[in-house]
Protein backbone atom coordinates (compact mmCIF):
# COMPACT_ATOMS: atom_id res chain seq x y z
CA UNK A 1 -8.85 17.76 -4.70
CA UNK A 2 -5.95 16.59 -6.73
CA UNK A 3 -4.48 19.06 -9.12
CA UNK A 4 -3.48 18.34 -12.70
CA UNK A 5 0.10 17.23 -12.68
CA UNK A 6 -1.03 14.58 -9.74
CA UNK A 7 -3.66 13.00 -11.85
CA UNK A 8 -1.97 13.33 -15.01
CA UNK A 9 1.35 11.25 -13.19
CA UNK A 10 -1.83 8.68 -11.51
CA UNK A 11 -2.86 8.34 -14.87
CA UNK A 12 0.75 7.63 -16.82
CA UNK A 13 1.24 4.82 -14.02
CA UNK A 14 -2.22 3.24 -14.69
CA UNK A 15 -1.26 3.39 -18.24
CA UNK A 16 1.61 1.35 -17.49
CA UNK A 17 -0.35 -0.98 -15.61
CA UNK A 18 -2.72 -1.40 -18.47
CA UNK A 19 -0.11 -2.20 -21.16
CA UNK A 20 0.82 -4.42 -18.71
CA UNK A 21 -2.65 -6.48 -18.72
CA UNK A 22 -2.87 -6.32 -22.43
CA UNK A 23 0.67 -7.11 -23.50
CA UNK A 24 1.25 -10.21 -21.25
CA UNK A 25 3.94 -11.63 -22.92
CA UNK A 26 6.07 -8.12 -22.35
CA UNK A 27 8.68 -8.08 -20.03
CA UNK A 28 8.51 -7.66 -16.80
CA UNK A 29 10.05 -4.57 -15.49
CA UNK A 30 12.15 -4.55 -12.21
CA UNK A 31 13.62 -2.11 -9.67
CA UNK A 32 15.90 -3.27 -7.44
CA UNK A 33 16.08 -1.42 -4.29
CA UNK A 34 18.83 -2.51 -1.77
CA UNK A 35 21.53 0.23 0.04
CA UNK A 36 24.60 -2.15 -0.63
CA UNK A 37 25.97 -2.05 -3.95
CA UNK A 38 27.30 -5.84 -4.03
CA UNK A 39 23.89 -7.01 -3.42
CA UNK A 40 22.35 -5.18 -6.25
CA UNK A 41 24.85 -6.12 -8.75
CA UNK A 42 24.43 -10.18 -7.51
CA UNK A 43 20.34 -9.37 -8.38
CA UNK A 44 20.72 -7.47 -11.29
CA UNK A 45 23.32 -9.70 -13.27
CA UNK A 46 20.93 -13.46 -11.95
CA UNK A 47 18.28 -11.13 -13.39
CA UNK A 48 20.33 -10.79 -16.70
CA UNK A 49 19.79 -14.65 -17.11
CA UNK A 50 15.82 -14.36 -17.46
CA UNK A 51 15.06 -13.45 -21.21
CA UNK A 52 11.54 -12.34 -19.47
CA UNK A 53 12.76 -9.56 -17.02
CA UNK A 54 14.50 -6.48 -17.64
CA UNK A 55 15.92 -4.48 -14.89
CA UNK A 56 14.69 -1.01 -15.18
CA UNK A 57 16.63 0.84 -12.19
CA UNK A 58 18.30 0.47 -9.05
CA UNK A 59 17.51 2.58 -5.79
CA UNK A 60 20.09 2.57 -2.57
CA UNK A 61 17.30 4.09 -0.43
CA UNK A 62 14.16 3.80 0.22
CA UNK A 63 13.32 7.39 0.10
CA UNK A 64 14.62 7.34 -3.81
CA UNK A 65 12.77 4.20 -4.45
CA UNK A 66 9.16 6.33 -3.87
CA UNK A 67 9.47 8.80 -6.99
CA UNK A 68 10.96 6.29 -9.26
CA UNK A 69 7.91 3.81 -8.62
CA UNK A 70 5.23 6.84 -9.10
CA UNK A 71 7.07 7.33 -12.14
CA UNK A 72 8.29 4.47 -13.62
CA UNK A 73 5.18 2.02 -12.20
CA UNK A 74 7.67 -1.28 -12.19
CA UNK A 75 5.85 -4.89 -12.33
CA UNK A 76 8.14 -6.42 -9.71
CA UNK A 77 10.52 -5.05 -6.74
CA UNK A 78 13.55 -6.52 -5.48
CA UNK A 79 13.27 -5.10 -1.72
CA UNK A 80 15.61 -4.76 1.16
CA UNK A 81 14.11 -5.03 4.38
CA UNK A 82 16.70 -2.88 6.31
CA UNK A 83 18.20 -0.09 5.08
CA UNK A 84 19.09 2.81 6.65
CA UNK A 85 16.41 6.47 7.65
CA UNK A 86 13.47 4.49 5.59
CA UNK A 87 13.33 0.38 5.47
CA UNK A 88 11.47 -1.62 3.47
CA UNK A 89 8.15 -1.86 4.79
CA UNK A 90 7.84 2.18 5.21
CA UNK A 91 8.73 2.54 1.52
CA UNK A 92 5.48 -0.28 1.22
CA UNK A 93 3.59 1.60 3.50
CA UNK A 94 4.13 5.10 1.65
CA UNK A 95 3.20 3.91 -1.92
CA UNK A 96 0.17 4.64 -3.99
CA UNK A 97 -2.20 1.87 -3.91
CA UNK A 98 -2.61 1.55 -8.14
CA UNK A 99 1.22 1.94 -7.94
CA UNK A 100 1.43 -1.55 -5.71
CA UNK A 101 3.96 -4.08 -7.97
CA UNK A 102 4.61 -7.95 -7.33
CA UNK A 103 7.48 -7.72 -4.46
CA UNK A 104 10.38 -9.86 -3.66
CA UNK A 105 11.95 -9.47 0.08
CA UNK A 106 15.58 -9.58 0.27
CA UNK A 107 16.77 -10.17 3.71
CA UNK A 108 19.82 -11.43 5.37
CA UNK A 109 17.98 -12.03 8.84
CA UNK A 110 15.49 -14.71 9.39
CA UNK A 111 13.93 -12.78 12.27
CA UNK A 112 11.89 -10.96 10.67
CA UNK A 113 8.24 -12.74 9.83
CA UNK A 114 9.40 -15.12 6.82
CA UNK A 115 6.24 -17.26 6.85
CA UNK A 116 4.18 -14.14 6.53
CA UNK A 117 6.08 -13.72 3.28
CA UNK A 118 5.10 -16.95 1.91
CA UNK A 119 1.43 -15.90 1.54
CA UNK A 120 1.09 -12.40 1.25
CA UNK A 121 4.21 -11.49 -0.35
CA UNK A 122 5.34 -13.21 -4.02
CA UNK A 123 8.68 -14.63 -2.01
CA UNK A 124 11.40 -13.73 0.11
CA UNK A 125 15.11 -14.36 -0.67
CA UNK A 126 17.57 -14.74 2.17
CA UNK A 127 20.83 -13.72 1.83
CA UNK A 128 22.98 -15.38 0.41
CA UNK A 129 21.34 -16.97 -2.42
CA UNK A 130 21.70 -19.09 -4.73
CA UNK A 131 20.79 -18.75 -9.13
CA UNK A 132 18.46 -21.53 -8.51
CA UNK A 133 16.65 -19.76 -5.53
CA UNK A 134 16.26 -16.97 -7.60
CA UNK A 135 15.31 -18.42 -10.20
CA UNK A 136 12.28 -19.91 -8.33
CA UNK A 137 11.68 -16.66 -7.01
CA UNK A 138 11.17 -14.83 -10.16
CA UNK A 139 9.25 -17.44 -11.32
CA UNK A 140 6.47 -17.31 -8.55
CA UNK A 141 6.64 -13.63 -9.30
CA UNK A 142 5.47 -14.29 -13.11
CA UNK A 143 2.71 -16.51 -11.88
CA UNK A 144 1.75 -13.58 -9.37
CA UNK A 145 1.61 -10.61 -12.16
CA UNK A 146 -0.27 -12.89 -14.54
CA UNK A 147 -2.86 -14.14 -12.11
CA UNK A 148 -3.46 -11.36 -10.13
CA UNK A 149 -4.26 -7.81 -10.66
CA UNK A 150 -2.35 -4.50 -9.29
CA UNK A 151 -5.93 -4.30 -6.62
CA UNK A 152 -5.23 -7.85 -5.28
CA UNK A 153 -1.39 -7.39 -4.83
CA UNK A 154 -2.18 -4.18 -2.66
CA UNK A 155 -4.97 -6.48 -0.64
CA UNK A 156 -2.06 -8.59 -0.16
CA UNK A 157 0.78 -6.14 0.70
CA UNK A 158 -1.56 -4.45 3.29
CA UNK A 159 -2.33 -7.93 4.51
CA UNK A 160 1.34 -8.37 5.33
CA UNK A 161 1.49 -4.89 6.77
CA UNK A 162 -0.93 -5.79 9.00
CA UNK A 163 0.78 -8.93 10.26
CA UNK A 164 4.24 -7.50 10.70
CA UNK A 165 2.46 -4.46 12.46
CA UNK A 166 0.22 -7.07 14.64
CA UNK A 167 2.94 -6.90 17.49
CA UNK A 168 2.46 -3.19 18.03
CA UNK A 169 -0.43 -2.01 20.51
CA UNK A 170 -3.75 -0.15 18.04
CA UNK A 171 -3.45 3.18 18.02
CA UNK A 172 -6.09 4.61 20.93
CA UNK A 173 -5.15 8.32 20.43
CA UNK A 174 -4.05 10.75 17.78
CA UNK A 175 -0.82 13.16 19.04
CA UNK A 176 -0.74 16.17 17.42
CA UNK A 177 1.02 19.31 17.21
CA UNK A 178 -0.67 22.62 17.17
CA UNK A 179 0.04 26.44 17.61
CA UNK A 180 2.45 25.47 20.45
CA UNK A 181 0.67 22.88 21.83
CA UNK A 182 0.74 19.12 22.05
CA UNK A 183 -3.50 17.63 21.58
CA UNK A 184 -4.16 14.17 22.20
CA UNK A 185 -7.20 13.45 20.33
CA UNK A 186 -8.86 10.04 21.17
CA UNK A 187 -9.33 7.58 18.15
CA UNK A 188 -13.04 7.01 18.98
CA UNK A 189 -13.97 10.44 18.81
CA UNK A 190 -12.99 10.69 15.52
CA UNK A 191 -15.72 10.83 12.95
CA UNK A 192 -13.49 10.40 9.25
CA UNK A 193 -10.43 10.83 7.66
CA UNK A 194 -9.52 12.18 4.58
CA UNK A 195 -6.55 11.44 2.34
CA UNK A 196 -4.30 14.38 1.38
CA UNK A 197 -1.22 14.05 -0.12
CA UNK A 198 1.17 12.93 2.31
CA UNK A 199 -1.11 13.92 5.10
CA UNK A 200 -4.50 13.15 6.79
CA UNK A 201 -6.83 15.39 7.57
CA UNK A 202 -9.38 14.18 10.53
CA UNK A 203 -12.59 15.17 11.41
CA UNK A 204 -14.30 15.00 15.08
CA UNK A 205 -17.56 16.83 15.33
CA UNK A 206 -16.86 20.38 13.90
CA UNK A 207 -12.91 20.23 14.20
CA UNK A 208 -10.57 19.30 11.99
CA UNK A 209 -6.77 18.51 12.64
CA UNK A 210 -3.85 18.24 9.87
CA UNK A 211 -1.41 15.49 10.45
CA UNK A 212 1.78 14.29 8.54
CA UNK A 213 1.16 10.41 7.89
CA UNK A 214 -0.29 8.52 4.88
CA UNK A 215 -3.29 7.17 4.70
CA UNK A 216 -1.88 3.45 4.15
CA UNK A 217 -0.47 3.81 7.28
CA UNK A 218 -3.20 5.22 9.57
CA UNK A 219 -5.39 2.48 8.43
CA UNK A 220 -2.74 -0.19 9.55
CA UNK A 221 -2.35 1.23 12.79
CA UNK A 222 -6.68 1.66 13.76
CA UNK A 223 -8.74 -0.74 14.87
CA UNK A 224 -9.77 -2.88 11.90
CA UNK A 225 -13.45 -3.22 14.00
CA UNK A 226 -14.22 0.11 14.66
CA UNK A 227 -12.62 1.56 11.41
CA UNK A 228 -13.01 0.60 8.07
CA UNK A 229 -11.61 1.59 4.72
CA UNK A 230 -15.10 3.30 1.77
CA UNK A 231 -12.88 4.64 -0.72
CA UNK A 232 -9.29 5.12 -1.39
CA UNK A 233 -8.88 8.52 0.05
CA UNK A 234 -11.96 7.86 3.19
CA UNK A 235 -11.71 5.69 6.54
CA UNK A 236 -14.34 6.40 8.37
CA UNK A 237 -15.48 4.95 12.36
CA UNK A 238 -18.30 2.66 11.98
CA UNK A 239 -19.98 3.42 14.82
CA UNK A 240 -20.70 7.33 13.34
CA UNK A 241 -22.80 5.60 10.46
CA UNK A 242 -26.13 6.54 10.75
CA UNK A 243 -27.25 4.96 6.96
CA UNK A 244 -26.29 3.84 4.13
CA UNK A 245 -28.09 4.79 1.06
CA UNK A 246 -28.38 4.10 -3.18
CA UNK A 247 -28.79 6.58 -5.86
CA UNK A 248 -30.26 6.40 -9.42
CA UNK A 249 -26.65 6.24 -11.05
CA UNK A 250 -26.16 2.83 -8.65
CA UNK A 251 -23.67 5.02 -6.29
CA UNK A 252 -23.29 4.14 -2.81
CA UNK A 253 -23.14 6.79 0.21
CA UNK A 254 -22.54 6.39 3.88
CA UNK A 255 -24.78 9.17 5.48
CA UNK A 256 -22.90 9.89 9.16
CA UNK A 257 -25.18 10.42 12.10
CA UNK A 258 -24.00 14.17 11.75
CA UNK A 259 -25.72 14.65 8.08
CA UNK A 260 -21.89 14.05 6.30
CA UNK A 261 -22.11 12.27 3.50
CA UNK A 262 -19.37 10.03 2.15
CA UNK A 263 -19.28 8.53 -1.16
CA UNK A 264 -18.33 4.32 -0.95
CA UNK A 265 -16.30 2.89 -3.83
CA UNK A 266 -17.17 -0.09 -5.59
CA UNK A 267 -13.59 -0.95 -4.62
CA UNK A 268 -14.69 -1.47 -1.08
CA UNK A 269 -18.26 -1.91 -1.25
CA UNK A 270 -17.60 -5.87 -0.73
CA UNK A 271 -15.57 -5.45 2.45
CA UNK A 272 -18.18 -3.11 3.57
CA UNK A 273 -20.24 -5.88 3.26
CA UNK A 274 -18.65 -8.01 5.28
CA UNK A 275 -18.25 -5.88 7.79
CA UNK A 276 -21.93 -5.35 8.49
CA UNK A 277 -23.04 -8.73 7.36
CA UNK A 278 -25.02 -8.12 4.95
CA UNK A 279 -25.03 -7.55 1.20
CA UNK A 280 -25.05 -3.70 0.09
């Protein structure tokens, strides 16, 4: 259960997000995140240009980027792909999902999947650029944040996720650490897993184990046909679903073949859907 100071800072950057929606012609607020100094100042003074943007901060790391987005809730990111201890896509991977702005790659290597960028990221600048690339760039990224909403740029991010994490083998076991020992816990006997904090918590039979990962990035590395995503803190294996059933008050639950009963979001009722073939 999330305590008061996490909800109240989930609630100041949904607030942000809001104003956002309601005050379209406001400016759009940037971080710039990028460990060389040179390339920040280049981004932050093309930026200076653009009566529409205002740069709100700059972040060397990725690991200072994190607090400064919970807190701050930018529309748009200026993001370096490699930087050193945490790169680009781990900061992506370790944000909150309302917290999820429009986001610009900056990379000076063309190896890295640049025509995944082109539709599931707003753009990708490669290094060096030009004002007129950039201006192009910041310009898709206004279409982007009017257009679509904080849930479909997150649909997107984890879209790319998923492609740039395509060339890595699905996770088929869980390694954990425990009183001394090392327990390999095979994904399909895992019933759920819960969000918590920074870690997952996940549930086979009458067991439990606590693991340091986020929940973002469990999801991208599991089977997208024998897991699936019910609410923003739940994944759960469809093949322990025993039922899914309606209440009075229109809410959904997915009743395990163990009793457990999960509450689905409307959030993910649709993909749900989809999954099964059928409408729920």
């Amino acid at each position: 259960m999330r305590g008061p100071e996490e909800r109240n800072k989930e609630s100041a950057g949904n607030e942000k997000i809001k104003m956002r929606e309601e005050r379209p012609d406001a400016k759009i607020r940037a971080l710039i995140v990028d460990d060389e100094p040179p390339a920040r100042s280049v981004i932050r003074k093309m930026l200076a240009e653009d009566a529409e943007v205002e740069v709100i901060g700059e972040c060397s790391n990725g690991e200072d980027a994190i607090p400064f987005i919970e807190k701050h809730a930018p529309d748009l990111l200026f993001l370096d792909i490699q930087m050193p201890e945490m790169d680009g896509f781990a900061l992506l991977e370790s944000l909150a999902e309302e917290k999820a702005p429009a986001v610009i790659f900056v990379t000076a290597y063309n190896r890295y999947a640049v025509r995944a960028f082109d539709v599931a990221a707003v753009d990708y600048l490669l290094k060096p650029f030009d004002h007129e690339r950039m201006a192009t760039a910041v310009e898709r990224a206004k279409t982007n944040l009017r257009e679509k909403s904080a849930e479909d740029r997150n649909r997107q991010m984890l879209d790319l996720l998923r492609q740039l994490s395509a060339r890595q083998q699905t996770l088929d076991r869980f390694v954990i650490k425990q009183n001394g020992r090392v327990l390999l816990i095979p994904t399909e006997e895992v019933d759920w897993i819960e969000a918590a904090g920074n870690y997952v918590t996940l549930y086979s039979g009458d067991r439990k184990y606590l693991i340091r990962e986020t929940m973002k990035r469990v999801e991208l590395r599991l089977d997208p046909q024998k897991f699936i995503r019910i609410h923003r803190s739940t994944i759960v294996n469809v093949e322990r679903v025993r039922e899914l059933q309606i209440h009075f008050n229109e809410e959904h639950l997915v009743i395990l073949k163990d009793g457990r009963e999960l509450v689905l979001s409307r959030r993910y009722r649709e993909k749900l859907s989809q999954k099964l073939g059928t409408s729920i």
